[in-house]
N, C-alpha and C. Protein backbone atom coordinates (compact mmCIF):
# COMPACT_ATOMS: atom_id res chain seq x y z
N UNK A 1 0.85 -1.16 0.00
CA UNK A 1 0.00 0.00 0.00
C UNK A 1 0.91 1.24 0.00
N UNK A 2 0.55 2.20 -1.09
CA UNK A 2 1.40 3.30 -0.73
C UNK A 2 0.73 4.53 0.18
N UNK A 3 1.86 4.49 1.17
CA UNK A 3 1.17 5.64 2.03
C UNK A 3 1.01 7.43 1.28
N UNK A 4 -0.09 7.92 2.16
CA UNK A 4 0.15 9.76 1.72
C UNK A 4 1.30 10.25 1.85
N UNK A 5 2.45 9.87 2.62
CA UNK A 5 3.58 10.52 2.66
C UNK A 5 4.23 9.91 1.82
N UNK A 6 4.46 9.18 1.17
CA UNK A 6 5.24 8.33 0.25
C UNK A 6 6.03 7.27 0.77
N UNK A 7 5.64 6.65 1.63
CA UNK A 7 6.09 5.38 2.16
C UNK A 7 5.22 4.02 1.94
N UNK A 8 5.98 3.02 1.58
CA UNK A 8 5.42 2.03 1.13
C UNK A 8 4.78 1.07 2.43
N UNK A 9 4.08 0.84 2.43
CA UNK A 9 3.38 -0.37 3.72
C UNK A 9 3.08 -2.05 2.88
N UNK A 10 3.64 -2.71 3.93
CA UNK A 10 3.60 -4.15 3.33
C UNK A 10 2.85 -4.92 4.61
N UNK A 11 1.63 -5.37 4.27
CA UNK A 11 0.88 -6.16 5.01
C UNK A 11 1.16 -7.31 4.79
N UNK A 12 1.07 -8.93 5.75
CA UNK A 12 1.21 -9.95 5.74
C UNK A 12 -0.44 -10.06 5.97
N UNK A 13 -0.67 -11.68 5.20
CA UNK A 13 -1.82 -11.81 4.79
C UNK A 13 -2.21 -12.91 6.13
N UNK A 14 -3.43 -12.59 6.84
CA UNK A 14 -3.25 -13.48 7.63
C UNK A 14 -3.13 -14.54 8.05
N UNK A 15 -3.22 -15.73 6.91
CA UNK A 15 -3.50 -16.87 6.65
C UNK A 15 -2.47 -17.31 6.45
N UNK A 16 -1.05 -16.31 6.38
CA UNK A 16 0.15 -16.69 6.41
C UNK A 16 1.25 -16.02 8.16
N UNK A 17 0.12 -15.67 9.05
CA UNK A 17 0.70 -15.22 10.18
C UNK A 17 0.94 -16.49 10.65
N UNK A 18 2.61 -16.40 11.92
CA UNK A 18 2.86 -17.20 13.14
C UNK A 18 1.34 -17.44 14.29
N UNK A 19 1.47 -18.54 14.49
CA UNK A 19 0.47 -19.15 15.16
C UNK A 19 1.63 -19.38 16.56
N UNK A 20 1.05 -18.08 17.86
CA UNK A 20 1.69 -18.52 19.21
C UNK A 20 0.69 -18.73 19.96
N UNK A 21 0.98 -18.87 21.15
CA UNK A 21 0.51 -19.00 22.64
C UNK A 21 -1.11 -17.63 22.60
N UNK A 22 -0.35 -17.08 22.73
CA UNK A 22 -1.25 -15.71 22.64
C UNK A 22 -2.35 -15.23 21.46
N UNK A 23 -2.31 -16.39 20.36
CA UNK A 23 -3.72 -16.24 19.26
C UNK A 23 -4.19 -17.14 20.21
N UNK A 24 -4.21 -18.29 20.79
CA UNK A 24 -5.43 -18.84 21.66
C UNK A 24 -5.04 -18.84 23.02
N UNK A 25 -4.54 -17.19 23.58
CA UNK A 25 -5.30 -16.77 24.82
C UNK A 25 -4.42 -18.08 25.85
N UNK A 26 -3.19 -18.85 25.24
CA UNK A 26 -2.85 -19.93 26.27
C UNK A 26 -1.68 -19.35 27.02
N UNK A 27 -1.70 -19.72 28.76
CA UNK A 27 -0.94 -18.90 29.48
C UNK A 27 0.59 -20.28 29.27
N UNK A 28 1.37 -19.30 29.29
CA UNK A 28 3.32 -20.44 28.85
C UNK A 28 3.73 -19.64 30.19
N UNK A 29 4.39 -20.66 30.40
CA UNK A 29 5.36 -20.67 31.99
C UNK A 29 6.94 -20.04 31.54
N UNK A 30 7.72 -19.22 31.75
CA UNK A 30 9.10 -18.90 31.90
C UNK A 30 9.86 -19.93 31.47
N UNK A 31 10.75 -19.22 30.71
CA UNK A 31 11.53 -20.75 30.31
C UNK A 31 12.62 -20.75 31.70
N UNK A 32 13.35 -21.17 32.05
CA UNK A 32 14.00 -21.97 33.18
C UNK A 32 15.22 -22.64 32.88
N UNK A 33 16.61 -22.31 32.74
CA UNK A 33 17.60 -22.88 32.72
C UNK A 33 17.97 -23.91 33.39
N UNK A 34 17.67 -25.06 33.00
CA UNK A 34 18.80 -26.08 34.01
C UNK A 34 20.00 -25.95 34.61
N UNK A 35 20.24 -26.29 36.03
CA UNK A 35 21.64 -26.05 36.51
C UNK A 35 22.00 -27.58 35.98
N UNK A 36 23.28 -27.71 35.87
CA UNK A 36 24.46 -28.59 35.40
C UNK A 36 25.17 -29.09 36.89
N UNK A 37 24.96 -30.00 37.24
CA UNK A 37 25.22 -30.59 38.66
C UNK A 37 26.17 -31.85 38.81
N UNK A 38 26.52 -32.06 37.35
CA UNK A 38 27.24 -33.25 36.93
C UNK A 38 27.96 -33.06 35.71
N UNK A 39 29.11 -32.74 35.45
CA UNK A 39 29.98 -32.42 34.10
C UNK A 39 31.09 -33.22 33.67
N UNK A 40 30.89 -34.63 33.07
CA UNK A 40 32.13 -35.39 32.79
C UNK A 40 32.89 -36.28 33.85
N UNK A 41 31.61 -36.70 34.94
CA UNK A 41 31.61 -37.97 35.97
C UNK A 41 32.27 -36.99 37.49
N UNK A 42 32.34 -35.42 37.28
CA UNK A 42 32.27 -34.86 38.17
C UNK A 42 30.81 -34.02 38.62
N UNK A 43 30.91 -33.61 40.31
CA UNK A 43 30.11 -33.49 40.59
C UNK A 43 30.38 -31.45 40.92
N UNK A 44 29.38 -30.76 40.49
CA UNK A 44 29.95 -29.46 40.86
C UNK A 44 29.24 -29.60 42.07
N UNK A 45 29.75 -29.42 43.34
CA UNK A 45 29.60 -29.10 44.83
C UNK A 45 28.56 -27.95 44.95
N UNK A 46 29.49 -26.63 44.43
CA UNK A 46 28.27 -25.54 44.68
C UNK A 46 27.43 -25.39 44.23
N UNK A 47 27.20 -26.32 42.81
CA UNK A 47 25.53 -25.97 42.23
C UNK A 47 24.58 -26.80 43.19
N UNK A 48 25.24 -27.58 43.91
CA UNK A 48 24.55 -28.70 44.57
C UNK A 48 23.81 -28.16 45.67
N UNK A 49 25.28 -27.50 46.29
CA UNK A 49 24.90 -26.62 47.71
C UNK A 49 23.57 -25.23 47.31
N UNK A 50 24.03 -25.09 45.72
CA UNK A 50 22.48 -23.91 45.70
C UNK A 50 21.47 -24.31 45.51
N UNK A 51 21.14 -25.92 45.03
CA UNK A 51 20.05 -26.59 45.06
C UNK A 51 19.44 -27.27 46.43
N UNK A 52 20.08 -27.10 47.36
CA UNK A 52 19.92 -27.63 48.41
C UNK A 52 20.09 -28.87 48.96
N UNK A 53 21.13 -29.51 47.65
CA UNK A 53 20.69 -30.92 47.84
C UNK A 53 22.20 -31.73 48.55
N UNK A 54 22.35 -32.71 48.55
CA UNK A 54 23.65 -33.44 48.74
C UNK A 54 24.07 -34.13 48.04
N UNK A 55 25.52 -34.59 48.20
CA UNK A 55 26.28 -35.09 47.19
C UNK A 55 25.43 -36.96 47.12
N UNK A 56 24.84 -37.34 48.71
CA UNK A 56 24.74 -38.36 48.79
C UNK A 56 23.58 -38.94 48.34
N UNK A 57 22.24 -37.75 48.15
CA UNK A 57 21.17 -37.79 47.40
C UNK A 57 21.36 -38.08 46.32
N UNK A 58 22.40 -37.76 45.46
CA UNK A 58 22.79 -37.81 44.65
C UNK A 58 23.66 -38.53 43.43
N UNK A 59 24.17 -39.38 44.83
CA UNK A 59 24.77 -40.86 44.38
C UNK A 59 24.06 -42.05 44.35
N UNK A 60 22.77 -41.71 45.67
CA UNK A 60 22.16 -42.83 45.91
C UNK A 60 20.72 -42.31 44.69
N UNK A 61 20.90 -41.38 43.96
CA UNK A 61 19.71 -41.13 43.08
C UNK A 61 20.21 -42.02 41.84
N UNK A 62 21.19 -41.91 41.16
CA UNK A 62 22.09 -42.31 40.43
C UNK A 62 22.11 -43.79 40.48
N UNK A 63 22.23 -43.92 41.37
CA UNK A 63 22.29 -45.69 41.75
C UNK A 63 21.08 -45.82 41.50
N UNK A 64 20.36 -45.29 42.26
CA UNK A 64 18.45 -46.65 42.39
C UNK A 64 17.38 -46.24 41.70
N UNK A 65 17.66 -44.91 40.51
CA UNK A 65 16.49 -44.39 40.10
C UNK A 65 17.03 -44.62 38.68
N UNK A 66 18.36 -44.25 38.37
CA UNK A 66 18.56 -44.91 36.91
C UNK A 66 20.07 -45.70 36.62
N UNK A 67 19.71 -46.59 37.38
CA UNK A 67 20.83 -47.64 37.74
C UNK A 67 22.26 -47.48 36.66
N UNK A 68 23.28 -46.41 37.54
CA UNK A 68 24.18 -45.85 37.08
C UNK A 68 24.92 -45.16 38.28
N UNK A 69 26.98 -45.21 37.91
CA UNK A 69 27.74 -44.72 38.75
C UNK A 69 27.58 -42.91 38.25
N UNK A 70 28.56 -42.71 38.84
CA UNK A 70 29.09 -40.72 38.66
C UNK A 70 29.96 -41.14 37.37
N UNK A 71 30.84 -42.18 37.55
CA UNK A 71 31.55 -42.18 36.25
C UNK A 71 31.26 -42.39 35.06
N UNK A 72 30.12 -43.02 34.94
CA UNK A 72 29.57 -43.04 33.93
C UNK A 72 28.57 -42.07 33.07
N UNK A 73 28.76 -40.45 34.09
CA UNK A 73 27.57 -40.24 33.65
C UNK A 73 28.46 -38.53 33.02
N UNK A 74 27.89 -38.39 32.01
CA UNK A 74 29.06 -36.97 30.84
C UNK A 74 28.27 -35.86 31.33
N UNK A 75 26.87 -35.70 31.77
CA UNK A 75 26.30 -35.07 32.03
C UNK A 75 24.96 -34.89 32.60
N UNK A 76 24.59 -34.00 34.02
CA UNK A 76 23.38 -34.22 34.52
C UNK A 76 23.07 -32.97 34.83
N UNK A 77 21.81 -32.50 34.79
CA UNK A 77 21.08 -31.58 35.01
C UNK A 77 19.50 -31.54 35.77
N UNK A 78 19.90 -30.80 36.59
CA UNK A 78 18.28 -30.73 37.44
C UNK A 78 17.91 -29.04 37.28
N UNK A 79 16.45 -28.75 36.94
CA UNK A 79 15.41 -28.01 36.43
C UNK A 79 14.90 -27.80 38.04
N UNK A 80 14.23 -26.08 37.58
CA UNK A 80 13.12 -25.82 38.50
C UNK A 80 12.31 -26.54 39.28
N UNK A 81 11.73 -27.73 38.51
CA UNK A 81 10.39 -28.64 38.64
C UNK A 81 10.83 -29.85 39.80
N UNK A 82 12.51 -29.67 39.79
CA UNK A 82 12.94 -31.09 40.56
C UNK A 82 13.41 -32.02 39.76
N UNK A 83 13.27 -31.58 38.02
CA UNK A 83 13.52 -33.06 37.69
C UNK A 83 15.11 -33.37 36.83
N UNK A 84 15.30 -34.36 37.16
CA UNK A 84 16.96 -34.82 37.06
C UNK A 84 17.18 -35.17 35.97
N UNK A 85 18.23 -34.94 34.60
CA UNK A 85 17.93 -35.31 33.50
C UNK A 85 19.63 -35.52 33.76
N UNK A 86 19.62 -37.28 33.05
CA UNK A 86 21.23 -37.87 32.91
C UNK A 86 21.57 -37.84 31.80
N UNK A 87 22.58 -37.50 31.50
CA UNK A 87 23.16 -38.26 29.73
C UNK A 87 24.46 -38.75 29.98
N UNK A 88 24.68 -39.80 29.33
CA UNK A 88 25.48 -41.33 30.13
C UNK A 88 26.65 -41.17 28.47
N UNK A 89 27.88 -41.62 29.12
CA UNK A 89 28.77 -41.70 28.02
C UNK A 89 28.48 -42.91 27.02
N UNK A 90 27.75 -43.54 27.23
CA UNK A 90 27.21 -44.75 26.59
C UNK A 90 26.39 -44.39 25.51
């Protein structure tokens, strides 16, 4: 469309708009960085100590929830929600 001042306007047609959260009114939660609590079969101490948790929660989580040592594991991360995500050198 050309404007009265002489500037051009370019409308997108709507049938070709992004479809988010907010065309159906749906409420989205913060995204949330995982802390890194496990890096290459080590354990970082102070992310631990800011999660509140212990080293021993942590061994014995490892062991009986997804039957696995510290050494085996390249990388672990625990989220806002509590939840523990492993990735195993395997």
């Amino acid at each position: 469309m050309w404007e009265s001042d002489g500037q051009v306007s370019i409308f997108l047609d709507p049938q070709y708009e992004a479809v988010t959260p907010s065309t159906y009114q749906m409420k989205t939660e913060p995204f949330d960085l995982p802390r890194t609590i496990i890096k290459e079969g080590t354990i970082d101490a102070k992310v631990l100590e800011e999660l509140n948790k212990e080293e021993g929660w942590l061994i014995n989580t490892l062991k009986n929830y997804h039957q696995t040592e510290l050494k085996d594991v390249l990388l672990a991360t625990f989220d806002c929600k509590n939840n523990l995500k492993i990735f195993l050198y395997k």
